[in-house]
Protein backbone atom coordinates (compact mmCIF):
# COMPACT_ATOMS: atom_id res chain seq x y z
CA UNK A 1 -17.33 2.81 -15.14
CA UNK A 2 -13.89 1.80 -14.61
CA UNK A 3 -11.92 2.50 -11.79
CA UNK A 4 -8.93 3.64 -13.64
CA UNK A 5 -10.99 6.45 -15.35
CA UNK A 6 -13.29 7.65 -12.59
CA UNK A 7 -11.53 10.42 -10.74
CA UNK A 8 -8.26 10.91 -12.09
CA UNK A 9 -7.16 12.88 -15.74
CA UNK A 10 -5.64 10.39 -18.75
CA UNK A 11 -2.02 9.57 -18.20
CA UNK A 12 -1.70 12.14 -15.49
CA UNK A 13 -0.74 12.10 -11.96
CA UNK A 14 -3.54 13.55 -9.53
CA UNK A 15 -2.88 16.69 -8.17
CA UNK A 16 -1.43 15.96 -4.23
CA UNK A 17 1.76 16.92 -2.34
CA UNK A 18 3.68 13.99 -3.48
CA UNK A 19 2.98 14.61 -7.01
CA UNK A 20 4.09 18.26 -6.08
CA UNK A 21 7.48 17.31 -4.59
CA UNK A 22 8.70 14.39 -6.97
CA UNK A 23 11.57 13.47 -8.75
CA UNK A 24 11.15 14.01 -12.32
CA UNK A 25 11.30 10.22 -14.61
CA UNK A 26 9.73 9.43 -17.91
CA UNK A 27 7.96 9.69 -19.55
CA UNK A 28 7.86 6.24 -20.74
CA UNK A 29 6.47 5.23 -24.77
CA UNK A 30 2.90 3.47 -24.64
CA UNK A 31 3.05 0.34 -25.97
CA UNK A 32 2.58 0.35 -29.83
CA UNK A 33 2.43 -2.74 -32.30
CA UNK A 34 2.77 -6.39 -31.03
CA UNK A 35 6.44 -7.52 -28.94
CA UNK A 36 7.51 -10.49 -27.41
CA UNK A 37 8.75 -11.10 -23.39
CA UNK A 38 9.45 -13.58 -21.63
CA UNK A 39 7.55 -11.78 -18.97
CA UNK A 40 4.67 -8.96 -19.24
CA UNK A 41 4.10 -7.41 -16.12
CA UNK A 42 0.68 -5.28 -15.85
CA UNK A 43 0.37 -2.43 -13.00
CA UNK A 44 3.04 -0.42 -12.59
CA UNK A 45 2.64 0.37 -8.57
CA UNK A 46 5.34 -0.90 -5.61
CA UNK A 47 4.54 -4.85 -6.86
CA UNK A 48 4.79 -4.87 -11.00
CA UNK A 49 8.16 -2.25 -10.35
CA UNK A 50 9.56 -4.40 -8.07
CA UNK A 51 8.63 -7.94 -9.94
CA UNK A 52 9.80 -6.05 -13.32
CA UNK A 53 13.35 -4.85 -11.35
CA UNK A 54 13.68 -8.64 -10.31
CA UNK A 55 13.02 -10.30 -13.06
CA UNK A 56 15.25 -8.26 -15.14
CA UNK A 57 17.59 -8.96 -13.24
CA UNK A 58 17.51 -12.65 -13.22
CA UNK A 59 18.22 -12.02 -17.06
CA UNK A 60 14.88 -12.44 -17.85
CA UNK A 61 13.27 -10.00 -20.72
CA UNK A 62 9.95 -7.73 -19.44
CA UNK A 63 7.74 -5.70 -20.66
CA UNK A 64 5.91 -3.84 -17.86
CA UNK A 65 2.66 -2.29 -19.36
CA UNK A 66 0.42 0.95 -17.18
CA UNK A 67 -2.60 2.28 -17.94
CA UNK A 68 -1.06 5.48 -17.02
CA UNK A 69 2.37 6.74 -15.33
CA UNK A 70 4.58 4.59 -12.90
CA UNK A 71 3.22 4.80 -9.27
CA UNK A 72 -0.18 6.47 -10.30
CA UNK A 73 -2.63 4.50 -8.26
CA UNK A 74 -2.28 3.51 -4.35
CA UNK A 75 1.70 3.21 -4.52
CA UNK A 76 2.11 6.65 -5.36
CA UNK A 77 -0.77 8.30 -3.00
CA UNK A 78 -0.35 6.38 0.18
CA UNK A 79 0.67 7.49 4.05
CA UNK A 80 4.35 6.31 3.00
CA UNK A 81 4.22 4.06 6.06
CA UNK A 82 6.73 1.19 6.22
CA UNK A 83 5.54 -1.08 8.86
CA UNK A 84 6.40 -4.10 10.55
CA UNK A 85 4.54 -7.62 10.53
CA UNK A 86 1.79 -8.28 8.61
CA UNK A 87 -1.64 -6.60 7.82
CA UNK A 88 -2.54 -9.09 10.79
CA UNK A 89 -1.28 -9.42 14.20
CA UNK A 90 0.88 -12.24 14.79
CA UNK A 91 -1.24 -13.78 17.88
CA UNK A 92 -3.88 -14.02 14.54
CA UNK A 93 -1.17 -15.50 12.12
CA UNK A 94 -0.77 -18.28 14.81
CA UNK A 95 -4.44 -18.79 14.79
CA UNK A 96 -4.75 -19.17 11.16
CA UNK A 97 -1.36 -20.65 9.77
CA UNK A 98 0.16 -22.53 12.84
CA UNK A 99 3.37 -21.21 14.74
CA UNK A 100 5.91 -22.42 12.17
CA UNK A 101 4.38 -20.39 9.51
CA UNK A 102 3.93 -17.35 11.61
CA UNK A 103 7.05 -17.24 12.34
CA UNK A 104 8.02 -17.68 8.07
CA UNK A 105 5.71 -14.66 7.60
CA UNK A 106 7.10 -12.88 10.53
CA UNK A 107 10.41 -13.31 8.75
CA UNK A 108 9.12 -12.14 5.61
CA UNK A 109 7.70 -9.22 6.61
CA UNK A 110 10.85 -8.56 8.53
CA UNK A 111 13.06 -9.24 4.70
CA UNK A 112 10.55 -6.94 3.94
CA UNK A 113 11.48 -3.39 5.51
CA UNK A 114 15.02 -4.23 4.96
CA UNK A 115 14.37 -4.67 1.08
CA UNK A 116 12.88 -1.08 0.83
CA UNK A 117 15.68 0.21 2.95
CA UNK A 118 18.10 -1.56 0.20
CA UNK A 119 16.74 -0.74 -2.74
CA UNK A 120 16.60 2.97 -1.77
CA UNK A 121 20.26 3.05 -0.78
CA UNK A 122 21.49 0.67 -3.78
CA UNK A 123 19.51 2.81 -6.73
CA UNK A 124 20.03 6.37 -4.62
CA UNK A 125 16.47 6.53 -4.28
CA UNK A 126 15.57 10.70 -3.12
CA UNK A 127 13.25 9.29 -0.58
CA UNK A 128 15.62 8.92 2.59
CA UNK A 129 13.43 6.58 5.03
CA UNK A 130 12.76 8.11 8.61
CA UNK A 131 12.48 5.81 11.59
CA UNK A 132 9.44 5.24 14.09
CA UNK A 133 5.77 4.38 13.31
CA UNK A 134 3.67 4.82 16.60
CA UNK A 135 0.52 3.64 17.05
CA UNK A 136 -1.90 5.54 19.26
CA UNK A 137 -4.65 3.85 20.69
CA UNK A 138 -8.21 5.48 22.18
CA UNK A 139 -9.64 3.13 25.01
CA UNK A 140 -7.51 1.55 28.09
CA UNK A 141 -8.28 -2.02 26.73
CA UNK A 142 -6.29 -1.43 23.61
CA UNK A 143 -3.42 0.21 25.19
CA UNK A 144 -3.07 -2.68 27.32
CA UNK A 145 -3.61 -4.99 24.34
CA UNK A 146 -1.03 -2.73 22.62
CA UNK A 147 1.71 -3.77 25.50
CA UNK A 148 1.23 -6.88 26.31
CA UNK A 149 2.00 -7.07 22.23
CA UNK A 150 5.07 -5.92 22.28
CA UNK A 151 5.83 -7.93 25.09
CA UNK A 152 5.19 -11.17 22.78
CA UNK A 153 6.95 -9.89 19.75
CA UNK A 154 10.12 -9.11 22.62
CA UNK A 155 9.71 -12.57 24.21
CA UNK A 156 8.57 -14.66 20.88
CA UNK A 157 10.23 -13.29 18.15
CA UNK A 158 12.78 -11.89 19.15
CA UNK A 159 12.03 -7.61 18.20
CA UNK A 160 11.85 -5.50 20.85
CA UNK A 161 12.33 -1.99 18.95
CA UNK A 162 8.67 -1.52 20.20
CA UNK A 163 8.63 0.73 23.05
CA UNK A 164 5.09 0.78 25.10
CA UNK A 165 3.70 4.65 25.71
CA UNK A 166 1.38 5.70 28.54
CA UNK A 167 -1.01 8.65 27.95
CA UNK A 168 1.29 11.22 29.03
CA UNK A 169 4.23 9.65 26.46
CA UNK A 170 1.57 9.42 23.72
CA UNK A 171 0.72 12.96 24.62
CA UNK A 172 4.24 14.47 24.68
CA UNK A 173 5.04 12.21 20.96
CA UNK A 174 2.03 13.41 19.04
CA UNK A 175 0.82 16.38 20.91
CA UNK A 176 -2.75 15.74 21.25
CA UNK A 177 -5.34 14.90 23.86
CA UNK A 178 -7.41 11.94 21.82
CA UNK A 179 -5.69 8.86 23.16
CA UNK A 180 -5.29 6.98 26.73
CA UNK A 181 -1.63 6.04 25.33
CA UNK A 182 0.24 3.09 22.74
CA UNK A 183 3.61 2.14 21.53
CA UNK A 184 5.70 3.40 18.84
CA UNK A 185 8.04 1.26 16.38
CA UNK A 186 11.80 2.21 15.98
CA UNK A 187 12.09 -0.68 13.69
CA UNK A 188 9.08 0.99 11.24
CA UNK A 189 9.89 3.87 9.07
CA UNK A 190 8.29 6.46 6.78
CA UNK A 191 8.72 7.46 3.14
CA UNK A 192 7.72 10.02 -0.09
CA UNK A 193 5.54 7.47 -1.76
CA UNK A 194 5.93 8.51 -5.10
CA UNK A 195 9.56 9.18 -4.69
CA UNK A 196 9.79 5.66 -4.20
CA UNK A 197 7.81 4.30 -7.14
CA UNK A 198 9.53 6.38 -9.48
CA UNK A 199 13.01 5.08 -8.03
CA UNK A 200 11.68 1.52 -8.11
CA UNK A 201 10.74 2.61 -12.26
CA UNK A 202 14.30 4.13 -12.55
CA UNK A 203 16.28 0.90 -11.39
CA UNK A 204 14.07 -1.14 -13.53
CA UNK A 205 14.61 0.25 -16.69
CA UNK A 206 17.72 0.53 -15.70
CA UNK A 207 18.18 -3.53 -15.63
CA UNK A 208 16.45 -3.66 -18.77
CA UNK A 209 12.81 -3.98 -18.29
CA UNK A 210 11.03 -2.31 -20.72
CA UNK A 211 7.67 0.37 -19.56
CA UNK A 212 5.41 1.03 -21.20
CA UNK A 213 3.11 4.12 -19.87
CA UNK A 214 -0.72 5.09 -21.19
CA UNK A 215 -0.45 1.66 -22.29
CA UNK A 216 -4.43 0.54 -20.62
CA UNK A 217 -4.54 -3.39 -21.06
CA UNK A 218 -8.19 -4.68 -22.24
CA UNK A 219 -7.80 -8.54 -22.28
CA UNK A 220 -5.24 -11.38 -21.93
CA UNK A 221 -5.84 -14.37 -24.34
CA UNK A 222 -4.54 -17.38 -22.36
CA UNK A 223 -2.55 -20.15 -23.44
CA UNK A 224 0.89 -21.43 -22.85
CA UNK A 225 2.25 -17.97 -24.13
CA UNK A 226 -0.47 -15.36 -23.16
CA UNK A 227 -1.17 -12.43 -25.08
CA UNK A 228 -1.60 -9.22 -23.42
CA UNK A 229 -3.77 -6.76 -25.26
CA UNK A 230 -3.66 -3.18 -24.71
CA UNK A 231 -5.14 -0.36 -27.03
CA UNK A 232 -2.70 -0.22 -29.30
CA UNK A 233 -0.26 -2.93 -29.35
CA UNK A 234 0.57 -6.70 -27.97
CA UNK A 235 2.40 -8.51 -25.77
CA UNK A 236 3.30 -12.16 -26.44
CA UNK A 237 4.91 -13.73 -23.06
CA UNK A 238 5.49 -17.04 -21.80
CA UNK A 239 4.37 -16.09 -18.38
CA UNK A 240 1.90 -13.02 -17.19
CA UNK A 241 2.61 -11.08 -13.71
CA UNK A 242 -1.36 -9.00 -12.21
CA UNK A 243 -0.24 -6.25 -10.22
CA UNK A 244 -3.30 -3.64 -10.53
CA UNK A 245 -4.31 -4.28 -6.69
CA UNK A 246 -7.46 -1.86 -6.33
CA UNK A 247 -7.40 -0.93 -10.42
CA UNK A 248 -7.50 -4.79 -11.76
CA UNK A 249 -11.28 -4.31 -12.48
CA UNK A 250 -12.57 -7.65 -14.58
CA UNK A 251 -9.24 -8.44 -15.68
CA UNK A 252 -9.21 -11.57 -13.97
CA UNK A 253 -12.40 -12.77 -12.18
CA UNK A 254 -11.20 -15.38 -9.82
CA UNK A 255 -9.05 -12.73 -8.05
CA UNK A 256 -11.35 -9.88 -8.24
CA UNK A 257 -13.75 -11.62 -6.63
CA UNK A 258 -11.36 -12.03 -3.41
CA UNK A 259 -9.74 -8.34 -3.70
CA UNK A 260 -12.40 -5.47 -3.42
CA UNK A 261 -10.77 -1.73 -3.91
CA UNK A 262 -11.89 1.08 -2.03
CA UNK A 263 -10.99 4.37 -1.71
CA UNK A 264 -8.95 6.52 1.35
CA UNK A 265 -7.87 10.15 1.54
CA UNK A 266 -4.97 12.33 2.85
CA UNK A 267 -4.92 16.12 3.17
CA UNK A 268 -1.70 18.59 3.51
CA UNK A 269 -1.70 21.71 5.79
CA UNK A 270 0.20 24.96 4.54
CA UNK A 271 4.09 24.37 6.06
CA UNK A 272 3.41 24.67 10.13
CA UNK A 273 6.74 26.28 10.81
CA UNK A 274 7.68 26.08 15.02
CA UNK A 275 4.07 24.71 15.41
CA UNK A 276 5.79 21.61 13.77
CA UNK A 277 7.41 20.37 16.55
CA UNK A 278 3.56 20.51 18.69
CA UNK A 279 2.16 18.28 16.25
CA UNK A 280 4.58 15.89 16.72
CA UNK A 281 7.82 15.96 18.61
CA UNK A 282 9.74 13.40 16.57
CA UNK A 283 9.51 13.47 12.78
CA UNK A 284 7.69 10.03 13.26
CA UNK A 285 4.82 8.65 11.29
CA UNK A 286 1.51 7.88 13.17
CA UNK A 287 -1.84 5.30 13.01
CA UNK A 288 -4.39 5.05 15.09
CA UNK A 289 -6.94 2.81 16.61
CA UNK A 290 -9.78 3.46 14.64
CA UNK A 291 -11.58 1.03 12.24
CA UNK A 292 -11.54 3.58 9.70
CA UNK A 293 -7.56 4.57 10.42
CA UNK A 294 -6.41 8.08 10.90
CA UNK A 295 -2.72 8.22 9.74
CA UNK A 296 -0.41 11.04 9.83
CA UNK A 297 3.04 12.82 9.53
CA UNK A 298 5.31 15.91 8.73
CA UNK A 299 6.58 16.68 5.50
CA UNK A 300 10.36 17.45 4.71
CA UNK A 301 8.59 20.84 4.72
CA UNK A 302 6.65 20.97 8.01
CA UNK A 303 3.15 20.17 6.93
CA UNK A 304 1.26 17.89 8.43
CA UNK A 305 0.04 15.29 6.20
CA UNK A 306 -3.18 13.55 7.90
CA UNK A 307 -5.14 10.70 6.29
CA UNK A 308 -8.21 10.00 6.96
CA UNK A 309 -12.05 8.62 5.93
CA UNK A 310 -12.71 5.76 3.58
CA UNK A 311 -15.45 5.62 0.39
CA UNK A 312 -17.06 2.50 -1.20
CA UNK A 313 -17.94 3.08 -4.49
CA UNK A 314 -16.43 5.04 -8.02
CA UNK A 315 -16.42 8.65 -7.40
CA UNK A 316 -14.74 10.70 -4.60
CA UNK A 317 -16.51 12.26 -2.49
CA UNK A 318 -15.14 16.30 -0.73
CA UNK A 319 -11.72 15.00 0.41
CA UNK A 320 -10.81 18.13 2.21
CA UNK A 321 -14.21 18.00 4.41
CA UNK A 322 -14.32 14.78 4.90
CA UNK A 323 -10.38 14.18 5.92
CA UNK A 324 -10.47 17.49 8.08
CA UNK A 325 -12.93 16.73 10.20
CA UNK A 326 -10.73 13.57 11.70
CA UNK A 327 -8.34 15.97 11.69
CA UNK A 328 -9.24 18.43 13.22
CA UNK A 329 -10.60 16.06 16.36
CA UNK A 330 -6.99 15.09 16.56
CA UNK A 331 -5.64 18.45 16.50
CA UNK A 332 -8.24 20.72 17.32
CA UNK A 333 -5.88 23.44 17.73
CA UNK A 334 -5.43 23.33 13.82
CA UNK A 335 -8.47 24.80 13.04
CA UNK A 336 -6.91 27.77 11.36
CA UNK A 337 -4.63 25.86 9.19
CA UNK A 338 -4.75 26.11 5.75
CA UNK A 339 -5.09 22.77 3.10
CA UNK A 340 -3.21 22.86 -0.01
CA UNK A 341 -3.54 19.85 -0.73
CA UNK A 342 -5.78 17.27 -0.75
CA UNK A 343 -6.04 14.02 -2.63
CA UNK A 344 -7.34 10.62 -2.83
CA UNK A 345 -6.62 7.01 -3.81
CA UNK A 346 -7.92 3.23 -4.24
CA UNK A 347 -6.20 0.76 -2.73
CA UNK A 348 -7.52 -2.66 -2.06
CA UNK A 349 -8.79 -4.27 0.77
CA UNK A 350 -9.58 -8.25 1.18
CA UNK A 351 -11.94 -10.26 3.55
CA UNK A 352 -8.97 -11.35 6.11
CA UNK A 353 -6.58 -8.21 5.46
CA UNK A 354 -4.24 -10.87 4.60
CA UNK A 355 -2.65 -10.11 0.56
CA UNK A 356 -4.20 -12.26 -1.82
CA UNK A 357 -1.42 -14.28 -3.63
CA UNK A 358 -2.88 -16.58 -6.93
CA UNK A 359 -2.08 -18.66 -10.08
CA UNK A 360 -5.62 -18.10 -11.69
CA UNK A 361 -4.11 -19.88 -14.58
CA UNK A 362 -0.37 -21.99 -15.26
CA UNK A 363 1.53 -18.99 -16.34
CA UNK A 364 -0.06 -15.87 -14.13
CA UNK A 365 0.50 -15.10 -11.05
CA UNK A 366 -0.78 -12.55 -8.98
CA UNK A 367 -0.63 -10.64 -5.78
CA UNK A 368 -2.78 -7.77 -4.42
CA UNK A 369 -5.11 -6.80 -1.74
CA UNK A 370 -2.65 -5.35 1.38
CA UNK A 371 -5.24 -3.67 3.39
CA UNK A 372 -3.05 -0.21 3.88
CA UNK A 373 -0.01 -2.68 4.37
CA UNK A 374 1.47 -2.73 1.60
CA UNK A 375 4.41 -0.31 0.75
CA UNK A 376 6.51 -2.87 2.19
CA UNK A 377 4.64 -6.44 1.53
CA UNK A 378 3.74 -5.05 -2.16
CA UNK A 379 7.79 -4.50 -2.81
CA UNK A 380 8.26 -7.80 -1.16
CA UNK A 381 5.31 -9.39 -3.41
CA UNK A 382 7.39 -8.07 -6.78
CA UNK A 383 10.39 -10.24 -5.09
CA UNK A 384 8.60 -13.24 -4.45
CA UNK A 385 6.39 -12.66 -8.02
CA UNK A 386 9.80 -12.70 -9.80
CA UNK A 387 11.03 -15.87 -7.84
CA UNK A 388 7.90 -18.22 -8.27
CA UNK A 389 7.99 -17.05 -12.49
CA UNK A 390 11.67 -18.62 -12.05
CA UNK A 391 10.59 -21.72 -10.66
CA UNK A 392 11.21 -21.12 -6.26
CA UNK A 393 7.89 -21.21 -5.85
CA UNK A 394 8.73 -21.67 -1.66
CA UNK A 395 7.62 -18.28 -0.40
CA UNK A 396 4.61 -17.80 -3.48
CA UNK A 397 3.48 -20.73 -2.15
CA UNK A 398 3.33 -19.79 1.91
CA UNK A 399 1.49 -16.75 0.70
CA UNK A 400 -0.75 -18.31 -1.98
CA UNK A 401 -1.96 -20.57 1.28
CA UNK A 402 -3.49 -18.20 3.39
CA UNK A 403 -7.15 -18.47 3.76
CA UNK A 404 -8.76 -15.52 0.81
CA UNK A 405 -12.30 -16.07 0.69
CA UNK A 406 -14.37 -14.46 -1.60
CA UNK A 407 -16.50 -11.75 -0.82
CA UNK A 408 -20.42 -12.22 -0.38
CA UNK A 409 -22.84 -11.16 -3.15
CA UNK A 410 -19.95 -11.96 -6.04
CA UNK A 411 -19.18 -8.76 -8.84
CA UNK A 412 -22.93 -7.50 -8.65
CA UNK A 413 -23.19 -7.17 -4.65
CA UNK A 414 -20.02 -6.83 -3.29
CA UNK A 415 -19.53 -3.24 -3.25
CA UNK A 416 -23.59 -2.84 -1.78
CA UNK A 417 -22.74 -5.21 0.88
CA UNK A 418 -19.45 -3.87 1.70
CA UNK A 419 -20.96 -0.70 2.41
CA UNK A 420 -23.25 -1.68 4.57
CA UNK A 421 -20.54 -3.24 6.85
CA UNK A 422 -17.96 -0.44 6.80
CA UNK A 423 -21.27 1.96 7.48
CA UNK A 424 -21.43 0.20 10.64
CA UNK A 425 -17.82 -0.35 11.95
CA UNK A 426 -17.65 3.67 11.25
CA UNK A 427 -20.91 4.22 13.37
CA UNK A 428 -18.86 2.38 16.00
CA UNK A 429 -15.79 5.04 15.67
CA UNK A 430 -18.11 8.41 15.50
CA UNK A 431 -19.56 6.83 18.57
CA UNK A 432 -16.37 5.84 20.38
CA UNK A 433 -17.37 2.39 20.94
């Protein structure tokens, strides 16, 4: 079975509150009889739109090919979060790359935030970003952990729009009882998913990459031009950009076998009205401290948008009863909300949370695998895609370097083994450990 097929209708976008409240684009052609590019871009989430927007606009010609419409998978079904850093502390990023390199992917997280907050303003994006990500954590030890955090960011690098929260300012922020305190992030912000893809498609075409929708891709014959097959037609390109993240299935083995998708859910109450301003007090966006993440915020509208609960495997499982629960021990004072909407979504996860950058051959590139990181990174992964197909490899190459290991037990045994870990690290949250 194929990811791309499993849970979701042909060429349509699933039914969720985003999908409810976009901005009308498109439809775009599929692909039909064979063309020529000097780029073909496949996946058309935050990374291919962004890569396909750059490169166009280096004067480069693309063709940007999706199995089905512009933002469909993870890009247009995520918590909208825009937050700082990378997937991995920095303290971490020290560890692993050294300080001067920390630093460069401090930096380029940083270039990051500010290139969605440009690219909304520049194209008049309708997805107006709102300030403030907190983070709300559950035991003492990571509240302190949560501080002295902020302190180092402050002292080592400079940011210090991280302001540290007690339990009774974590109370008063997000109105519940669940968490000994945390910080919250006036540098982060908070944005319509979908509303963004479809912007990101907008200002590509309008540079002159060409989309191609319902356009699935089955193989890619490599050589020094590649040819990209899809159903129907052919793309002959001098240089090949992956950006499927969770959807890339056997496309490309060698980066497959370091990117595993899985699957995450989000929920929407009925509009809360005055009880709004309960939920949360500031129109922030929130994560928690749990392995398996809660995530949450208001619509434009006043519902509460919660995410919540993960699945390994192909088909979803009841999103509303398995979302509300975590909800519900949030905000138990809920309980008489209705859902009207409920969706899910596969993103991609990979062994370090770090994105997996690649050349799997000469002329392809690819980048994937932010860990629920990646609304940001991924439009910052198009930018550095499109730089490294013109030859300034620099920042490619600082990403490509991070350790990506492969998962254990290869194609056959990865998901199997997977589960049994994530079974265990959400043991550890139902059990408050």
């Amino acid at each position: 079975m194929n990811l791309l097929f499993a849970n979701d209708r042909a060429g349509e976008y699933p039914a969720s509150y985003y999908a409810a409240t976009a901005m009308p684009l498109g439809p775009f052609a599929p692909l039909a009889g064979a063309v020529q590019a000097d780029v073909c871009v496949i996946g058309a989430g935050y990374t291919g739109l962004s890569a396909a927007l750059h490169l166009a606009q280096a004067g480069l010609s693309v063709v940007l090919l999706e199995a089905h419409r512009v933002g469909f998978g993870a890009s247009g079904r995520n918590g909208g979060q825009v937050g700082s850093g990378q997937r991995l502390d920095q303290d971490e990023l020290e560890r692993i790359a050294g300080i001067d390199d920390a630093r460069r992917l401090w930096a380029l997280a940083e270039e990051a935030k500010a290139l969605v907050k440009t690219l909304i303003a520049d194209h008049a994006m309708p997805c107006p970003l709102r300030p403030g990500v907190a983070h709300a954590c559950r035991h003492d030890s990571e509240v302190r952990t949560a501080h002295a955090y902020a302190e180092k960011l402050s002292r080592d690098y400079g940011y210090d729009l991280i302001e540290p929260l007690d339990r009774d300012g974590i109370r008063a922020l997000i109105g519940s009882d669940a968490y000994k305190g945390g910080a919250i992030d006036r540098g982060a912000r908070h944005v319509h998913p979908l509303n963004f893809a479809k912007g990101l498609a907008r200002a590509a075409a309008g540079a002159g990459a060409v989309i191609h929708e319902h356009s699935h891709v089955t193989r890619i014959d490599h050589g020094p031009r590649a040819t990209v097959h899809t159903e129907k037609g052919s793309v002959s390109a001098g240089h090949v950009v992956l950006a499927c993240n969770g959807y890339l299935g056997g496309l490309e083995p060698q980066v497959a076998a370091r990117v595993m998708p899985i699957n995450n859910f989000i929920i929407a109450t009925e509009p809360l009205g005055g009880r709004a301003t309960e939920i949360l007090s500031e129109p922030v966006a929130v994560a928690d401290t749990r392995f398996v993440v809660n995530y949450w915020r208001l619509s434009e509208d006043g519902r509460l948008l919660f995410g919540g609960g993960e699945s390994y495997g192909y088909r979803f499982p009841d999103i509303v009863r398995t979302v509300r629960r975590p909800m519900l021990q949030v905000y138990p004072q809920l309980a008489d909300a209705r859902i009207d909407h409920a969706w899910g979504g596969t993103l991609a996860i990979t062994m370090n949370r770090l994105p997996c950058f690649a050349r799997p051959h000469p002329n392809v590139l690819s980048a994937s695998g932010y860990s629920g990181h990646g609304v940001a990174m991924a439009t910052m992964a198009g930018k550095v895609l499109a730089e490294a197909v013109a030859g300034r490899a620099g920042r490619f190459d600082l990403m490509a370097g991070l350790p990506a290991a492969r998962f254990p037990g290869g194609g056959a045994l990865r998901w199997p083994l997977l589960v049994l870990a994530m079974t265990w690290y959400s043991l550890r949250d139902r059990l408050g450990v």
